[in-house]
Protein backbone atom coordinates (compact mmCIF):
# COMPACT_ATOMS: atom_id res chain seq x y z
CA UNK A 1 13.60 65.60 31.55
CA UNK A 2 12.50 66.86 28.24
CA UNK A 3 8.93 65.82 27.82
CA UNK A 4 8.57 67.16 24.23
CA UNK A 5 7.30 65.28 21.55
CA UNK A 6 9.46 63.70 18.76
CA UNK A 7 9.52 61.11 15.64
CA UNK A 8 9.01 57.77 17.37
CA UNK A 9 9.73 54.40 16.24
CA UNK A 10 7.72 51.28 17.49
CA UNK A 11 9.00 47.22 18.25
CA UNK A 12 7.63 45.21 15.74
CA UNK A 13 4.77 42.65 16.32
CA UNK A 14 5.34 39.50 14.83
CA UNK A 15 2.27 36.89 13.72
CA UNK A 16 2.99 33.00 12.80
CA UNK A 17 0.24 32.47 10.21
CA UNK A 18 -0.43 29.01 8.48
CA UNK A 19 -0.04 31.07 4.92
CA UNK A 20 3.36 32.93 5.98
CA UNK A 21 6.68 32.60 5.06
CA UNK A 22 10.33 33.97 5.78
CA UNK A 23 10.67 36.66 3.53
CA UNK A 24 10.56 39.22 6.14
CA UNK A 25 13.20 37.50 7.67
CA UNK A 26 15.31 39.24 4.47
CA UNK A 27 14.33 42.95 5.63
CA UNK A 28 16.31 42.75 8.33
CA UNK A 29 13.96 41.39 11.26
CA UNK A 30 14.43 38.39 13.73
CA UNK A 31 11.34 36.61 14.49
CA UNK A 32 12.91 33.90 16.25
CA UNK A 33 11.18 31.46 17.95
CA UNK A 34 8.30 31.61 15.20
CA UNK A 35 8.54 28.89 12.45
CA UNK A 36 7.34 31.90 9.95
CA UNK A 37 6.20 35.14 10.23
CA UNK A 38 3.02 35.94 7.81
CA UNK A 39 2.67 39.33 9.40
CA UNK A 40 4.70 42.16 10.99
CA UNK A 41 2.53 44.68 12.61
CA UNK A 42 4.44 47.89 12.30
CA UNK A 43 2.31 50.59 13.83
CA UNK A 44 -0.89 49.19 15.81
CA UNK A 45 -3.80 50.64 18.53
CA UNK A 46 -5.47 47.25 18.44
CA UNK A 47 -6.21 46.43 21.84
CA UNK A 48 -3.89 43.36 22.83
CA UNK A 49 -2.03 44.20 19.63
CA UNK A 50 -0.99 47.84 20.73
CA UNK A 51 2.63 49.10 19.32
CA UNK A 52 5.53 49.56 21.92
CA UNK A 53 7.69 52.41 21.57
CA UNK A 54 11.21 51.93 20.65
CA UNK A 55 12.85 54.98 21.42
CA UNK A 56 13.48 58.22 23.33
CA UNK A 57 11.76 58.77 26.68
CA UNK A 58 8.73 56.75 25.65
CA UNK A 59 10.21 53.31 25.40
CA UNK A 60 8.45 51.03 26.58
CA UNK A 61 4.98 52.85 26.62
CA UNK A 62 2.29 52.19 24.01
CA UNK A 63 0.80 54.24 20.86
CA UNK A 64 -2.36 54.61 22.90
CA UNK A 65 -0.65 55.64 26.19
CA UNK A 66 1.56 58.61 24.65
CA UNK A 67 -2.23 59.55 23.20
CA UNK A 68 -3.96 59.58 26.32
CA UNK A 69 -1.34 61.63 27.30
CA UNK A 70 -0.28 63.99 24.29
CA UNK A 71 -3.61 63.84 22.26
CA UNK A 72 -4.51 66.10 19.45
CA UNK A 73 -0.51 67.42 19.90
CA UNK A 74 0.52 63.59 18.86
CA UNK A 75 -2.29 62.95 15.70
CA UNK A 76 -3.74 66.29 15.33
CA UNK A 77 -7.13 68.02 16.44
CA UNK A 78 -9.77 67.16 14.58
CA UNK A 79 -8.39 63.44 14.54
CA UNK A 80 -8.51 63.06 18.26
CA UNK A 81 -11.52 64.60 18.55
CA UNK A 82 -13.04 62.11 15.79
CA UNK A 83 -10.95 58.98 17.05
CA UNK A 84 -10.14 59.39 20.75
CA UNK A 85 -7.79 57.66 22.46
CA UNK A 86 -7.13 54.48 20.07
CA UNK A 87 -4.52 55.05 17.13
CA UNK A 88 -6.88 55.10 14.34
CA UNK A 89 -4.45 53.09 11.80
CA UNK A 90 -3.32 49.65 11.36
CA UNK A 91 0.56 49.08 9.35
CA UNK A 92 1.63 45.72 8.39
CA UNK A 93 3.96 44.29 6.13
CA UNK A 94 2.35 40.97 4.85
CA UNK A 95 4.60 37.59 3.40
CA UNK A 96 1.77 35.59 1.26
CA UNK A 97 3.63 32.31 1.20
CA UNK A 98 0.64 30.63 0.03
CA UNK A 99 -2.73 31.78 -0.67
CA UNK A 100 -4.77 33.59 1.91
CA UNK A 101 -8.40 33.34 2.96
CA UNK A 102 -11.05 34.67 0.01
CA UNK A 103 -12.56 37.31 2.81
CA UNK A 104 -14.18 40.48 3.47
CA UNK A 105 -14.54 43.27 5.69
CA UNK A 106 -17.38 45.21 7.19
CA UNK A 107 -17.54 49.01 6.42
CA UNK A 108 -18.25 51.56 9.69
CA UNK A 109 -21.61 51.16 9.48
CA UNK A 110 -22.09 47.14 9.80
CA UNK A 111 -19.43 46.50 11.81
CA UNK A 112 -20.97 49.10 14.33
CA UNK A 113 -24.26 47.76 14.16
CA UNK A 114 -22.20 44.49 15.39
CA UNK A 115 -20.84 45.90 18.53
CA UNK A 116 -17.43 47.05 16.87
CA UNK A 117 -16.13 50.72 16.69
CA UNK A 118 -15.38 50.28 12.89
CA UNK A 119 -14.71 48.38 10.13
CA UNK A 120 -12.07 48.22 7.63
CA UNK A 121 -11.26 49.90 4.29
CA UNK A 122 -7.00 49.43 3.40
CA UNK A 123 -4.62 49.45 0.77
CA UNK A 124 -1.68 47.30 -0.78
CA UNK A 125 1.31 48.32 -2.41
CA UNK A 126 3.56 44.89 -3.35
CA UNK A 127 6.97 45.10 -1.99
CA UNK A 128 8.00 41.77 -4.10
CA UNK A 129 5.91 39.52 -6.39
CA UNK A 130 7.62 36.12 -7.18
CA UNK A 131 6.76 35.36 -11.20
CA UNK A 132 3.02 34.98 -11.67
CA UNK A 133 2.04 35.85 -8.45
CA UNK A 134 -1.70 36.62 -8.22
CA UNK A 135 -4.30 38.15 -5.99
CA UNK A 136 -7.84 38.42 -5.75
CA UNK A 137 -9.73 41.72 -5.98
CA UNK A 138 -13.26 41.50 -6.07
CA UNK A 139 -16.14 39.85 -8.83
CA UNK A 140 -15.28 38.91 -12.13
CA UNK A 141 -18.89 38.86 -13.10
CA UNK A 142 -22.23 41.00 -10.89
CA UNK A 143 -23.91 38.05 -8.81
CA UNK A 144 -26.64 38.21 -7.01
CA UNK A 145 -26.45 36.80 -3.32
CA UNK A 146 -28.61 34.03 -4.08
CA UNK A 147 -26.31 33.43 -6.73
CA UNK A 148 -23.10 33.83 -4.80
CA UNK A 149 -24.36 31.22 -2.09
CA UNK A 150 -25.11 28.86 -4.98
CA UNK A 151 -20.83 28.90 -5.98
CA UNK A 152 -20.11 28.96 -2.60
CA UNK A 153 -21.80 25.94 -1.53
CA UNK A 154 -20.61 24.25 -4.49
CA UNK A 155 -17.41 24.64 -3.86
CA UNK A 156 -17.08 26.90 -7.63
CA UNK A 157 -16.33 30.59 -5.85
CA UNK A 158 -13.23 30.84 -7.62
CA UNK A 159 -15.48 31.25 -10.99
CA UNK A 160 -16.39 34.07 -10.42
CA UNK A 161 -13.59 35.52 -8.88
CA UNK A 162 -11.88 38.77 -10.62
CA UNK A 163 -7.42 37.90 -10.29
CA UNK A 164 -5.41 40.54 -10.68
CA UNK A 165 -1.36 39.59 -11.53
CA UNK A 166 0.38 41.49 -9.42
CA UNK A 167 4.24 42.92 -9.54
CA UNK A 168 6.50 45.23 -7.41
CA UNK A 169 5.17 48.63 -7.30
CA UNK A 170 1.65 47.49 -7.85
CA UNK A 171 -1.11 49.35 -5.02
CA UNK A 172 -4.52 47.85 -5.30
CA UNK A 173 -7.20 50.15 -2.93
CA UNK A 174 -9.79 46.97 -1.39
CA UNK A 175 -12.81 48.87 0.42
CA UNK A 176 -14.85 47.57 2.85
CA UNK A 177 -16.84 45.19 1.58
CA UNK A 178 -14.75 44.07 -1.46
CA UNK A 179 -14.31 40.39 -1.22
CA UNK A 180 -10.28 40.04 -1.97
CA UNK A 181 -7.22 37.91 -1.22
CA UNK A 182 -3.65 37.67 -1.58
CA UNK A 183 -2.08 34.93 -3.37
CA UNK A 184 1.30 33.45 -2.90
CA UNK A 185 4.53 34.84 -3.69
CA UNK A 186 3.56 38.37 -2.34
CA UNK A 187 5.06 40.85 -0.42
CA UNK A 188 3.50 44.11 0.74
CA UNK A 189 2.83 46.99 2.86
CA UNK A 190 -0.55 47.24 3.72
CA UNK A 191 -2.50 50.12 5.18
CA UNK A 192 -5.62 50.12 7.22
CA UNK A 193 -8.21 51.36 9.25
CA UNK A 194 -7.54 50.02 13.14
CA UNK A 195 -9.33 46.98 12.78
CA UNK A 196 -8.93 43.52 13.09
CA UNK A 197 -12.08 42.20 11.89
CA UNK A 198 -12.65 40.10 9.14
CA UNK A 199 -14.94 37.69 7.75
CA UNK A 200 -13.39 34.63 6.07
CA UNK A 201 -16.05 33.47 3.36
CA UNK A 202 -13.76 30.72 1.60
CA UNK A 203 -10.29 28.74 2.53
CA UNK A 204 -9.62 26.26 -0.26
CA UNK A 205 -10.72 23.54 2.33
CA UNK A 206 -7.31 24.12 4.15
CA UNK A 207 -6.78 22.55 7.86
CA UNK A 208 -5.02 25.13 10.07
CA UNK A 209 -2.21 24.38 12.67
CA UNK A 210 -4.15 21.93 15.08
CA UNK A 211 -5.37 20.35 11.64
CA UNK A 212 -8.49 21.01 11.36
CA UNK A 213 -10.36 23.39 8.84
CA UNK A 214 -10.27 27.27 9.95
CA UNK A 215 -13.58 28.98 11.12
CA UNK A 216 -15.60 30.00 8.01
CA UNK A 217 -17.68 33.17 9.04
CA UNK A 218 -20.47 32.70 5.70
CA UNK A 219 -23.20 34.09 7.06
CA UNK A 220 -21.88 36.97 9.20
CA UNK A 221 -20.05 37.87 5.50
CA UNK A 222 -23.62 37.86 3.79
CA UNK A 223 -24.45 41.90 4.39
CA UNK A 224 -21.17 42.89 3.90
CA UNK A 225 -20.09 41.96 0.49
CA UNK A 226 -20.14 44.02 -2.29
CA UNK A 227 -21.29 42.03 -4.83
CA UNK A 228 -20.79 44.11 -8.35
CA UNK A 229 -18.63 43.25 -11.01
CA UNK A 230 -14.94 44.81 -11.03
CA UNK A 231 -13.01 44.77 -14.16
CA UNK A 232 -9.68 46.56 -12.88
CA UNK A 233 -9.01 47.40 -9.66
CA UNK A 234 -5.47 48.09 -9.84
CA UNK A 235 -4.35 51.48 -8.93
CA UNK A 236 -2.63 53.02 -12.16
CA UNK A 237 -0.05 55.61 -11.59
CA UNK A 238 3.20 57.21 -12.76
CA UNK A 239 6.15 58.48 -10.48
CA UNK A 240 9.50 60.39 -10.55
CA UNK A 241 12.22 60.28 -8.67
CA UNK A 242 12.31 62.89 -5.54
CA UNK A 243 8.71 63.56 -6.41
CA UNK A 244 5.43 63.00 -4.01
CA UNK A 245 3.27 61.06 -6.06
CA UNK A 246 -0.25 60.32 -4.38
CA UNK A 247 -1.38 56.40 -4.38
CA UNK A 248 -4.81 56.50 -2.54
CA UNK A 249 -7.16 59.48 -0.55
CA UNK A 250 -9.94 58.07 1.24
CA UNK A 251 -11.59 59.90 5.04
CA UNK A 252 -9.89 56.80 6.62
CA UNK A 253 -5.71 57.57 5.04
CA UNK A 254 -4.45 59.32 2.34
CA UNK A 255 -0.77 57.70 1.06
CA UNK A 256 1.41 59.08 -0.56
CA UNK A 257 4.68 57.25 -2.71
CA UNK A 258 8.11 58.83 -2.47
CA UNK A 259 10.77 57.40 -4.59
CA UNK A 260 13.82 58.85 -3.39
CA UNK A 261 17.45 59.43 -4.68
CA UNK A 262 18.99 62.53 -2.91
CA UNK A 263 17.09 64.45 0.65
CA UNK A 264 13.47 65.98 0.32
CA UNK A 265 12.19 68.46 2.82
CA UNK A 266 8.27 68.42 3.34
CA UNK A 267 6.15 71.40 4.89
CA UNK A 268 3.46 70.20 6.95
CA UNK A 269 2.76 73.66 8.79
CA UNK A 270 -1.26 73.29 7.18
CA UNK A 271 -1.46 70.05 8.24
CA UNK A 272 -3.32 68.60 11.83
CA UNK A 273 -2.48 65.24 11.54
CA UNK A 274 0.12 62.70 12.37
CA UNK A 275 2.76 61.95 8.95
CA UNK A 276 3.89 57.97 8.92
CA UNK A 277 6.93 57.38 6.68
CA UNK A 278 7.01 53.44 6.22
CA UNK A 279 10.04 52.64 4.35
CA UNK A 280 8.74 50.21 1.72
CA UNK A 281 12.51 49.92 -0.36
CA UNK A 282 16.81 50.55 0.65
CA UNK A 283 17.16 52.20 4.12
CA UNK A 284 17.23 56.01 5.11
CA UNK A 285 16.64 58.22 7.81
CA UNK A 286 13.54 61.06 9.15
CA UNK A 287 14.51 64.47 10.99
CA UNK A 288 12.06 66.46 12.65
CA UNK A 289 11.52 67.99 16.05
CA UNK A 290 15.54 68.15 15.84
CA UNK A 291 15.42 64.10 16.52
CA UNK A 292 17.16 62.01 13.43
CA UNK A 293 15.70 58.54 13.30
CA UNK A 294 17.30 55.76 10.59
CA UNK A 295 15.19 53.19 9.48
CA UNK A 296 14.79 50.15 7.01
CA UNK A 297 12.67 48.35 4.79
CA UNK A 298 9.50 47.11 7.16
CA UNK A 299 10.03 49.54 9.72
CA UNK A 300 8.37 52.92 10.18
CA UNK A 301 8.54 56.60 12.40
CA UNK A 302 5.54 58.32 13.33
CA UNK A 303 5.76 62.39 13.09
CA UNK A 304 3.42 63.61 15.60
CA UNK A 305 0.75 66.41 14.52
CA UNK A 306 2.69 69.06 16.00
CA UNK A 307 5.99 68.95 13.73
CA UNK A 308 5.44 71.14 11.13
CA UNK A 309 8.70 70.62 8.91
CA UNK A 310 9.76 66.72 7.85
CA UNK A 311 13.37 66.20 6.55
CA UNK A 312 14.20 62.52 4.37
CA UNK A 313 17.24 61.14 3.93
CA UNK A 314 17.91 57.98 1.31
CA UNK A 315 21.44 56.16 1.93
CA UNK A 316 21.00 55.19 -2.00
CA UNK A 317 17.68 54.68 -3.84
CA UNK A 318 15.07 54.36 -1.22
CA UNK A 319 10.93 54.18 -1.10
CA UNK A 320 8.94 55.61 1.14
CA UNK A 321 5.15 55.60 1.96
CA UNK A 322 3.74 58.67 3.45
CA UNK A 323 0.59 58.24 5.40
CA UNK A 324 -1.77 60.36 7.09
CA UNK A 325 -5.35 61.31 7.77
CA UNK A 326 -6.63 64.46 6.04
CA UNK A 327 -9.13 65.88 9.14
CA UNK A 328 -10.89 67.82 5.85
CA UNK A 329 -12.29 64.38 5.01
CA UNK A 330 -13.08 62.82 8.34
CA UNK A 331 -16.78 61.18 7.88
CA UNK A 332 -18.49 61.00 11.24
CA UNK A 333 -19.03 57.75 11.77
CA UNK A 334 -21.34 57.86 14.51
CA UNK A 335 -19.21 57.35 17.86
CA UNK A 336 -18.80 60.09 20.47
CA UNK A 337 -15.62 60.64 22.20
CA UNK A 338 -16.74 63.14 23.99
CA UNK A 339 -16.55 61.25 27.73
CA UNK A 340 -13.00 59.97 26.30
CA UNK A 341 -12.71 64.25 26.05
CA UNK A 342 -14.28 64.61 29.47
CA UNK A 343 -12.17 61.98 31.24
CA UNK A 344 -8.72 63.37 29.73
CA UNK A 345 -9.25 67.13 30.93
CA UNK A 346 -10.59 65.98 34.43
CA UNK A 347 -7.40 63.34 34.41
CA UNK A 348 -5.06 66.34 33.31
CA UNK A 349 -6.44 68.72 36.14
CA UNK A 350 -6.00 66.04 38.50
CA UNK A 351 -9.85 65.34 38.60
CA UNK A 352 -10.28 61.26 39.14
């Protein structure tokens, strides 16, 4: 059996939120039983949450298996050496049916000084925005914490909250420790660091399924807000068509936008990482490691590190996100893989 590596596609996951809605229903998915889907988890290493392959001799085994297994050959180098054997990204595609959660995330630094590996800087780009549709993107006005606490516990956050309007094409880059939310009518990729943690600060006084109000997490929130004014925080860019055009480059993902008409071949021969193409608009197709994989709006393929030459294919006007991890601006963030090293070469020699 060929054991080589090649562009692999993943089962979606799919999450029933109180706030969701059936617009991903419209890509093309089937989330049947759920009532809605608020979240499809396209590419994920979160353990419990970990992405099932869809295709070739993989099926059936996880992101983080085929990297226990394939390692820096799957997301480069310098990337397994930094991240070991847990995907380091998190891909959703996100239906805001109503509003979401004011929240916040830790950065590396707090959420490892709470017993987690990371925390969690991301991205949006809007897919669809129904007519007004609005988010939240951090402080309209600098508060101090004493002051924040003061709105919060009178019930006034929203005062001071910055709202962005928000249409298709829109990306918005939310760092850790931005306090943000989506509002309804929204559609959208978003990109993250492999995280699930987040710290819910304010919920409009909304009961959740069981009817009663969801957690608030106020005081685990306190040291991780960012509490300085923000006066845009849209990202502003121009495209063309059949052109890369870069949306955000950060040491946790660098994404790039390609609007696409007619085939584009990429070069990633200087490259050690892993390329994600996560169609975002129309349907189209990635070759590479002489393996052709279709997909569709929602759904994405995963290049491995070792494919040095990426083929794309639009069946009409398509979008595509191209995402990555540039090992050039890896941070160290304080955890050693090494033992996850150790382990894997003694497990490959046949060592126990």
């Amino acid at each position: 059996m060929d054991t080589n590596l090649y562009p692999m596609k993943f089962l979606p996951l799919f999450k029933n939120t109180v706030w969701g809605g059936n617009k991903i229903k419209t890509l093309g998915f089937d989330y049947s039983p759920l009532p809605n889907c608020g979240e499809l988890w396209a590419l994920s290493g979160v353990e419990g949450n970990e992405s099932v392959i869809a295709n070739g001799f993989l099926e059936e085994s996880t992101i983080n298996e085929a990297l226990e297994v394939y390692m820096g050959e799957l997301i480069g180098e310098k990337n397994f050496e930094h991240f070991g054997t847990t995907f380091p990204l998190l891909l959703k595609i996100i239906d805001a049916n109503s509003d979401l959660s004011i929240q916040v995330h830790p950065d590396d630094a707090l959420a490892q000084e709470r017993g987690m590996e990371n925390g969690k800087t991301e991205m949006w780009y809007i897919m669809e925005a129904d007519e007004g549709a609005h988010l939240v993107d951090g402080f309209s006005t600098a508060v101090t914490p004493e002051e924040y606490q003061q709105y919060l516990q009178l019930n006034k956050l929203e005062n001071i909250l910055h709202i962005e309007q928000a249409q298709a094409g829109d990306m918005f880059f939310i760092p850790a420790g931005r306090v943000h939310a989506l509002g309804k009518g929204l559609l959208l990729a978003e990109v993250q660091q492999s995280s699930d943690c987040t710290y819910r600060i304010y919920d409009y006084n909304r009961p959740g399924p069981d009817g009663k109000l969801r957690e608030l997490h106020t005081a685990e929130a306190m040291a991780a807000i960012d509490f300085a004014e923000l006066k845009d925080g849209k990202t502003h860019y121009n495209y063309r068509e059949n052109i890369t055009t870069q949306l955000a480059e950060c040491p946790y993902f660098t994404t790039n936008l390609l609007p696409l008409t007619k085939p584009m071949r990429k070069d990633f021969s200087s490259l050690d990482s892993f390329v994600i193409y996560l169609c975002v608009e129309g349907i189209g197709a990635v070759s590479t490691l002489e393996t052709i994989v279709p997909l569709h709006a929602g759904e994405c393929v995963l290049v491995p590190a070792v494919a040095t030459e990426v083929e794309l294919f639009p069946e009409g006007p398509a979008k595509f996100l191209e995402i990555f991890i540039d090992p050039e601006k890896l941070v160290d963030n304080g955890v050693n893989h090494a033992q996850d090293l150790d382990w894997i070469a003694e497990f490959m020699k046949g060592g126990e």
